[in-house]
PDB file of N, CA and C in Angstrom:
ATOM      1  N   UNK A   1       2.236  -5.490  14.849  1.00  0.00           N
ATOM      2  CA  UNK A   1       2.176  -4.038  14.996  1.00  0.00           C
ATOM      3  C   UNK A   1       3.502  -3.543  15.545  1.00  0.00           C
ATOM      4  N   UNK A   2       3.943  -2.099  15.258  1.00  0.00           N
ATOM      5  CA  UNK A   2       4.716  -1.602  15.529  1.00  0.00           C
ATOM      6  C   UNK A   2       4.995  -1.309  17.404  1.00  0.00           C
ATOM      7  N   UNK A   3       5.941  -0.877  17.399  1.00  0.00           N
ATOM      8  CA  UNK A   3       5.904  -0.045  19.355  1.00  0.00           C
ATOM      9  C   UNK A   3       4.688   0.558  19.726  1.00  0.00           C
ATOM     10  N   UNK A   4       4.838   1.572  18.410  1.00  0.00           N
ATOM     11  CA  UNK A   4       4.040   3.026  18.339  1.00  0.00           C
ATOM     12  C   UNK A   4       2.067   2.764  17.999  1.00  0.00           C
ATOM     13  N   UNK A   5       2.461   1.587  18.010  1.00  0.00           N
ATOM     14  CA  UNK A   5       0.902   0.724  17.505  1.00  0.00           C
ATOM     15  C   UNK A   5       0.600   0.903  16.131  1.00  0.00           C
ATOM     16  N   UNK A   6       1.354   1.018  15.481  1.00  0.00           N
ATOM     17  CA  UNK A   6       1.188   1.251  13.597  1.00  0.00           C
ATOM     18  C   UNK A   6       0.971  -0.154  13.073  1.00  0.00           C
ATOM     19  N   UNK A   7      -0.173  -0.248  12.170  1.00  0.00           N
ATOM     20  CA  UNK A   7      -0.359  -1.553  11.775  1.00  0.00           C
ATOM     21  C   UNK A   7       0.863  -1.439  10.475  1.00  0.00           C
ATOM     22  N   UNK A   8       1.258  -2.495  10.358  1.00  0.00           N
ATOM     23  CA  UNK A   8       2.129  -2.590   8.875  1.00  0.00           C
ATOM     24  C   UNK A   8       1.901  -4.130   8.300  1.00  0.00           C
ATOM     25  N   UNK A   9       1.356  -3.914   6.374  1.00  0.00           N
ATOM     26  CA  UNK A   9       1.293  -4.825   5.553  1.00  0.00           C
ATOM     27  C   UNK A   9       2.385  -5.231   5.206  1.00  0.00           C
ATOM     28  N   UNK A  10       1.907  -6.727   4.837  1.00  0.00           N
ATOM     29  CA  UNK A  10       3.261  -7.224   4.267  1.00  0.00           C
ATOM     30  C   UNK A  10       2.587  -7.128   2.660  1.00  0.00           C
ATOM     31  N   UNK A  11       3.563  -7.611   1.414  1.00  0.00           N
ATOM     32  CA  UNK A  11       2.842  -7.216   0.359  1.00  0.00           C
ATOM     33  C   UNK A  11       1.613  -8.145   0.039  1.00  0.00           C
ATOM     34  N   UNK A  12       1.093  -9.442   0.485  1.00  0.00           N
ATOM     35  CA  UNK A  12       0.394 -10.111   0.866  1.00  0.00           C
ATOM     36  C   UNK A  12      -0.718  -9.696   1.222  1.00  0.00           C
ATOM     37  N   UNK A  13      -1.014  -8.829   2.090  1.00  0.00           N
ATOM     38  CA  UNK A  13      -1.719  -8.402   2.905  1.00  0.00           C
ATOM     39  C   UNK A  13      -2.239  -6.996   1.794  1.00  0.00           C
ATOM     40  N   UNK A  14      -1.415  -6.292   1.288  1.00  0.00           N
ATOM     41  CA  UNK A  14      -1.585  -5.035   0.503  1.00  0.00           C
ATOM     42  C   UNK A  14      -2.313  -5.419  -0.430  1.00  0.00           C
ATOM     43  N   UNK A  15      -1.805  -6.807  -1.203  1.00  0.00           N
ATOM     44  CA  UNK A  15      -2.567  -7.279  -2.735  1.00  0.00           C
ATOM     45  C   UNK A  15      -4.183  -7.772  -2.219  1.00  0.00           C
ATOM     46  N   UNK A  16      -3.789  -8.181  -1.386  1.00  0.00           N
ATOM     47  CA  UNK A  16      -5.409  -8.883  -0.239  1.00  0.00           C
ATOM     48  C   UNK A  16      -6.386  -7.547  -0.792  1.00  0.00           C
ATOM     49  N   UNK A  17      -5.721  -6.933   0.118  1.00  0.00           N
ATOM     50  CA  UNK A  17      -6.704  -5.191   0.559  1.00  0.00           C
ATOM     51  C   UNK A  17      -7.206  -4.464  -1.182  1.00  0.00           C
ATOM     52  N   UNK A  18      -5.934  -4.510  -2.285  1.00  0.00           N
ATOM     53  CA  UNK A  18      -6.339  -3.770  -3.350  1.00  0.00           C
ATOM     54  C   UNK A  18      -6.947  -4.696  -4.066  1.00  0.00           C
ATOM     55  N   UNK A  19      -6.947  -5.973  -3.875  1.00  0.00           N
ATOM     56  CA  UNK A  19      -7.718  -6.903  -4.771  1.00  0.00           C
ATOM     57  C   UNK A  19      -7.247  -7.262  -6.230  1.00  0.00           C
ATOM     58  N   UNK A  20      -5.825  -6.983  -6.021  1.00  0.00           N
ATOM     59  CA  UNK A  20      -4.487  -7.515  -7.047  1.00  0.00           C
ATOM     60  C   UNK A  20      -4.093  -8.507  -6.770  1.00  0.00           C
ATOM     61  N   UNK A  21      -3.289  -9.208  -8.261  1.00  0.00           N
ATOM     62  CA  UNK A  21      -2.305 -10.234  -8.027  1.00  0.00           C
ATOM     63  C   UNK A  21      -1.185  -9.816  -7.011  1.00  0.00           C
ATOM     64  N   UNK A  22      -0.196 -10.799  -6.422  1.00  0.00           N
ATOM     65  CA  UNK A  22       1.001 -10.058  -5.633  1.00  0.00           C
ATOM     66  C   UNK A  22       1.980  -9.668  -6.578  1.00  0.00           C
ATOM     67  N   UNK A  23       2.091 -10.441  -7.803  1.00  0.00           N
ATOM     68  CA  UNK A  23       3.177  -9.480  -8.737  1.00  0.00           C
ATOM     69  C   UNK A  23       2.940  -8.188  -8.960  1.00  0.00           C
ATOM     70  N   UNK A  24       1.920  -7.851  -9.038  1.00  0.00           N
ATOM     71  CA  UNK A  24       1.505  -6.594  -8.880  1.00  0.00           C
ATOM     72  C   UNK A  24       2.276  -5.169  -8.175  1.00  0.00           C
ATOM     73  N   UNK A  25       1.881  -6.304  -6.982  1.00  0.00           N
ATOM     74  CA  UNK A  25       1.938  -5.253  -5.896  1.00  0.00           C
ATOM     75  C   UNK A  25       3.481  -5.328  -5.382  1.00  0.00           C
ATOM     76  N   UNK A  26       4.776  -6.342  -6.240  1.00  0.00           N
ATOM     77  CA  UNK A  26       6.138  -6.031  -6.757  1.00  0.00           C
ATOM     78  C   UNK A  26       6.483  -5.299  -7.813  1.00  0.00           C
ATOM     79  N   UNK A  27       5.172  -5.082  -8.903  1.00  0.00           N
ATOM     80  CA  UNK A  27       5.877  -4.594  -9.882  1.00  0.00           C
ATOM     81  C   UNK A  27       6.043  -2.765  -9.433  1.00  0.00           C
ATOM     82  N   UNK A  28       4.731  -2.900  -8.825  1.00  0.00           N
ATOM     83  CA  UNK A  28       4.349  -1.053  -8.125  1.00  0.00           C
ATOM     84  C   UNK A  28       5.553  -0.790  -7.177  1.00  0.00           C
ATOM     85  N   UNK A  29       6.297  -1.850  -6.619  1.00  0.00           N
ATOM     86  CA  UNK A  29       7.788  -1.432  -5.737  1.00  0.00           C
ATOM     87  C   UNK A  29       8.887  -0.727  -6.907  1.00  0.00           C
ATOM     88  N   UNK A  30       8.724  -1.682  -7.702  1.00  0.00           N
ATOM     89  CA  UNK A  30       9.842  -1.598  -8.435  1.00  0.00           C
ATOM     90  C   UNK A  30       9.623  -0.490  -9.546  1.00  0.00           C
ATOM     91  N   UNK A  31       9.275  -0.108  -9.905  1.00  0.00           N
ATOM     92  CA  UNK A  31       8.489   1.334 -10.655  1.00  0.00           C
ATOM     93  C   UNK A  31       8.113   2.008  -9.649  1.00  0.00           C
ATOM     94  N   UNK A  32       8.247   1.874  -8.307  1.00  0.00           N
ATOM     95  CA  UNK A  32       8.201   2.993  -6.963  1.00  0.00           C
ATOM     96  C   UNK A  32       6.928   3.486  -7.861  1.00  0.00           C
ATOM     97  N   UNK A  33       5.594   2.883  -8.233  1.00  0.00           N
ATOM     98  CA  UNK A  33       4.278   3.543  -8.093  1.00  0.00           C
ATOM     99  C   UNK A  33       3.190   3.453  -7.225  1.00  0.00           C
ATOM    100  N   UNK A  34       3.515   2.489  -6.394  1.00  0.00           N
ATOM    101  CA  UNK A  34       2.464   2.148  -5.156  1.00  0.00           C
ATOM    102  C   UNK A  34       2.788   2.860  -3.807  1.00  0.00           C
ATOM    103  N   UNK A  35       2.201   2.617  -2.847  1.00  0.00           N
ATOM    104  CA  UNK A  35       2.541   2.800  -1.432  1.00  0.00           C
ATOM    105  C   UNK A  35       3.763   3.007  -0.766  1.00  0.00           C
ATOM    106  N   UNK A  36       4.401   3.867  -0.406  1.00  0.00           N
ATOM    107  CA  UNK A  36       5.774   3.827   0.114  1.00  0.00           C
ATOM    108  C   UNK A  36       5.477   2.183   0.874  1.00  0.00           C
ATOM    109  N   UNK A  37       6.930   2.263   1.034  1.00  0.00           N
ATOM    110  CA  UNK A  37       7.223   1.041   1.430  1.00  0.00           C
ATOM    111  C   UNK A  37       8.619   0.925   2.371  1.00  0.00           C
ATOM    112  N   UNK A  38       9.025  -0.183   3.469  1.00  0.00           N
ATOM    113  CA  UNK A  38      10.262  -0.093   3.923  1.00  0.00           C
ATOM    114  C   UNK A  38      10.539  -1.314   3.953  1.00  0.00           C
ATOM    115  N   UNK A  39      11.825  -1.254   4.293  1.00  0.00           N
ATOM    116  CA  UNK A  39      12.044  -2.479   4.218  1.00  0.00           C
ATOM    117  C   UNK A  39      12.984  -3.141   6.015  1.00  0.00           C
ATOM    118  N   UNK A  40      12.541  -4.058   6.088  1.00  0.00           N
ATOM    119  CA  UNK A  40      12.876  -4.792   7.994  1.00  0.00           C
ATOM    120  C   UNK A  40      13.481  -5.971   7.305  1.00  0.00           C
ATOM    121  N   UNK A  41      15.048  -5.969   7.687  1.00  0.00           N
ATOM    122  CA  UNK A  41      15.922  -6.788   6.832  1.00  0.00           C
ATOM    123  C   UNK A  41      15.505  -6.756   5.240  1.00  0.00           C
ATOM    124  N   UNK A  42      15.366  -8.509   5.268  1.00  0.00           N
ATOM    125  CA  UNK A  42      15.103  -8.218   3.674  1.00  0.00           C
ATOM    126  C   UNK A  42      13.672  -8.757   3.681  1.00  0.00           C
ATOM    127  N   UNK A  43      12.542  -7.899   4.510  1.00  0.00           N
ATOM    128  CA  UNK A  43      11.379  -7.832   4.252  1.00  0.00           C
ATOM    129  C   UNK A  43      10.638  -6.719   3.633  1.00  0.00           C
ATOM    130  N   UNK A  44      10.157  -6.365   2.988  1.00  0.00           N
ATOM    131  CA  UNK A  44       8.855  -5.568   2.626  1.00  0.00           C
ATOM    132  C   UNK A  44       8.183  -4.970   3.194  1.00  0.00           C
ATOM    133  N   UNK A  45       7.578  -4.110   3.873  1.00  0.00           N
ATOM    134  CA  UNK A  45       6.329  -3.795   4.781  1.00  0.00           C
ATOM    135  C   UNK A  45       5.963  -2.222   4.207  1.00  0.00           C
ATOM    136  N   UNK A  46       4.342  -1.761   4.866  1.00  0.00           N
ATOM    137  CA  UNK A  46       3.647  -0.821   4.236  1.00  0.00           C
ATOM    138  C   UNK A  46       3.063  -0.385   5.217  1.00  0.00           C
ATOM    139  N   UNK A  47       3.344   0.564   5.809  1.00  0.00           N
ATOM    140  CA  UNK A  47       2.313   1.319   7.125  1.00  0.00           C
ATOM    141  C   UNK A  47       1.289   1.587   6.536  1.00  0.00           C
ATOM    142  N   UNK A  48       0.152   1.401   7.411  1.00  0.00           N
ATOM    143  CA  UNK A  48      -1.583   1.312   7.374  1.00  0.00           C
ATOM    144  C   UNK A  48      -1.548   2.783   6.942  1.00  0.00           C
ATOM    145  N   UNK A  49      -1.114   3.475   7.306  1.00  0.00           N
ATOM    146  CA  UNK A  49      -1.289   5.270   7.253  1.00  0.00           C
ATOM    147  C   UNK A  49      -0.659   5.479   5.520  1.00  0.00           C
ATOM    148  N   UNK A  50       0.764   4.907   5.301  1.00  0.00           N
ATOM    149  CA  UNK A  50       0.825   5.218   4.084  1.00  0.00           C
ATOM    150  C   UNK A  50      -0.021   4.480   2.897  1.00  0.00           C
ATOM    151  N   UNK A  51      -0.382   3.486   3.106  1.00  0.00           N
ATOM    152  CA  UNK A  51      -1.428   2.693   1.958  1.00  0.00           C
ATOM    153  C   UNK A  51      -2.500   3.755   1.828  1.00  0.00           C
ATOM    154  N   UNK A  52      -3.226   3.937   3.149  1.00  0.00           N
ATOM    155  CA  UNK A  52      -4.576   5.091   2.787  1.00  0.00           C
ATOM    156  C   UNK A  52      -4.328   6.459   2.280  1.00  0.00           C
ATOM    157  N   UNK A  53      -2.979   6.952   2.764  1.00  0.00           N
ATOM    158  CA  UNK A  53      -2.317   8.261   1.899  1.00  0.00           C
ATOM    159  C   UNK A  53      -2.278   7.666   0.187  1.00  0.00           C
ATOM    160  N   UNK A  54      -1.639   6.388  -0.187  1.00  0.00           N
ATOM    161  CA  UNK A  54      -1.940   6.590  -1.653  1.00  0.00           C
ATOM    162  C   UNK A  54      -3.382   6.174  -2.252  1.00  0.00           C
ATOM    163  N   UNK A  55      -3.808   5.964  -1.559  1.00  0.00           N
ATOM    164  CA  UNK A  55      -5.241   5.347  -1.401  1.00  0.00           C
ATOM    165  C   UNK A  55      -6.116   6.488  -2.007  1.00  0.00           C
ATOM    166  N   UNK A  56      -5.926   7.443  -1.268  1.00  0.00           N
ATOM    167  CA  UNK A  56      -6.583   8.488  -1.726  1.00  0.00           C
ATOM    168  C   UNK A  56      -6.345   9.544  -2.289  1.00  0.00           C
ATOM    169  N   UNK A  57      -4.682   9.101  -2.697  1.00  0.00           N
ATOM    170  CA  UNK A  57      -4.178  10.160  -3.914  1.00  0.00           C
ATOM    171  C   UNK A  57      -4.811   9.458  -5.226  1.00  0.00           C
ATOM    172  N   UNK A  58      -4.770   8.198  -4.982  1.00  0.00           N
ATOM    173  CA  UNK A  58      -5.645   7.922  -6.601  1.00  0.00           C
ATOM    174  C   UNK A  58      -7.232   8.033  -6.863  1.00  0.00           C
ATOM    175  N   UNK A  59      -7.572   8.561  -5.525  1.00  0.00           N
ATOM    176  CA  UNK A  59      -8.833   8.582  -5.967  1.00  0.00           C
ATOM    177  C   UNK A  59      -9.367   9.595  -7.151  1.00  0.00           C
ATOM    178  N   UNK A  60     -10.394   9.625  -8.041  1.00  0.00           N
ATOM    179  CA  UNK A  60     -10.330  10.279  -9.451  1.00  0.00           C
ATOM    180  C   UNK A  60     -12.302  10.847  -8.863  1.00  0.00           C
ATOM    181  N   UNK A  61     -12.222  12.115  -8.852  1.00  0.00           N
ATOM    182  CA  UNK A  61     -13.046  12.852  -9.014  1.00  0.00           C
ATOM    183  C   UNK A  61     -14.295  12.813 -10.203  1.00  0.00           C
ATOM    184  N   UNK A  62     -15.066  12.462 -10.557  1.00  0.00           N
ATOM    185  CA  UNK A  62     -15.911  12.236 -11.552  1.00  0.00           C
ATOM    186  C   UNK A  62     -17.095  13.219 -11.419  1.00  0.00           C
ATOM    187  N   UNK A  63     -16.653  14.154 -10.647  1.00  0.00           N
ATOM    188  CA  UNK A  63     -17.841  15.682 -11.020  1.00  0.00           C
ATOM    189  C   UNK A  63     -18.948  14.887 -11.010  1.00  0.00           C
ATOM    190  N   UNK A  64     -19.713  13.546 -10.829  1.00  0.00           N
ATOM    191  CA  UNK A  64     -20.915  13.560 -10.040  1.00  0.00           C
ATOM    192  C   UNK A  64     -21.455  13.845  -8.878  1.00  0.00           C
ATOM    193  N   UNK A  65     -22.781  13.717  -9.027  1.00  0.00           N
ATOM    194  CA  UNK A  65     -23.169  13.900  -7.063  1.00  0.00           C
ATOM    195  C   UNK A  65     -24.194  13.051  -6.809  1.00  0.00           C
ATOM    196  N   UNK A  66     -24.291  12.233  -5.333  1.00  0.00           N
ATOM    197  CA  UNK A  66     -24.967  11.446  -5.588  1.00  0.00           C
ATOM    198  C   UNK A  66     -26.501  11.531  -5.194  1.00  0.00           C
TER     199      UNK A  66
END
């Protein structure tokens, strides 16, 4: 965890959570379509806050109710 107490994924941890391969969850870096992302040297990482921000930009509305 961060200072500030921010949990942060590694991409490991991200593919875990979406239930993807990890190429995956390189190819979504590299086409910048997944989760912001930063980088700590030449590591990878994904704040807990931004995964659930895209988390729930993809969520898709299906006008049911339950």
């Amino acid at each position: 965890m961060s200072e500030r107490g921010e949990k942060h994924l590694s991409p490991e941890d991200l593919a875990e959570r979406e239930g993807v391969p990890l190429e995956t969850v390189y190819k979504w870096n590299k086409m910048r379509t997944g989760p912001a992302f930063m980088r700590i040297g030449r590591h990878c990482r994904y704040r807990l806050a931004d995964v659930i921000a895209w988390e729930k930009s993809r969520t898709i509305a299906t006008g049911r109710t339950a």
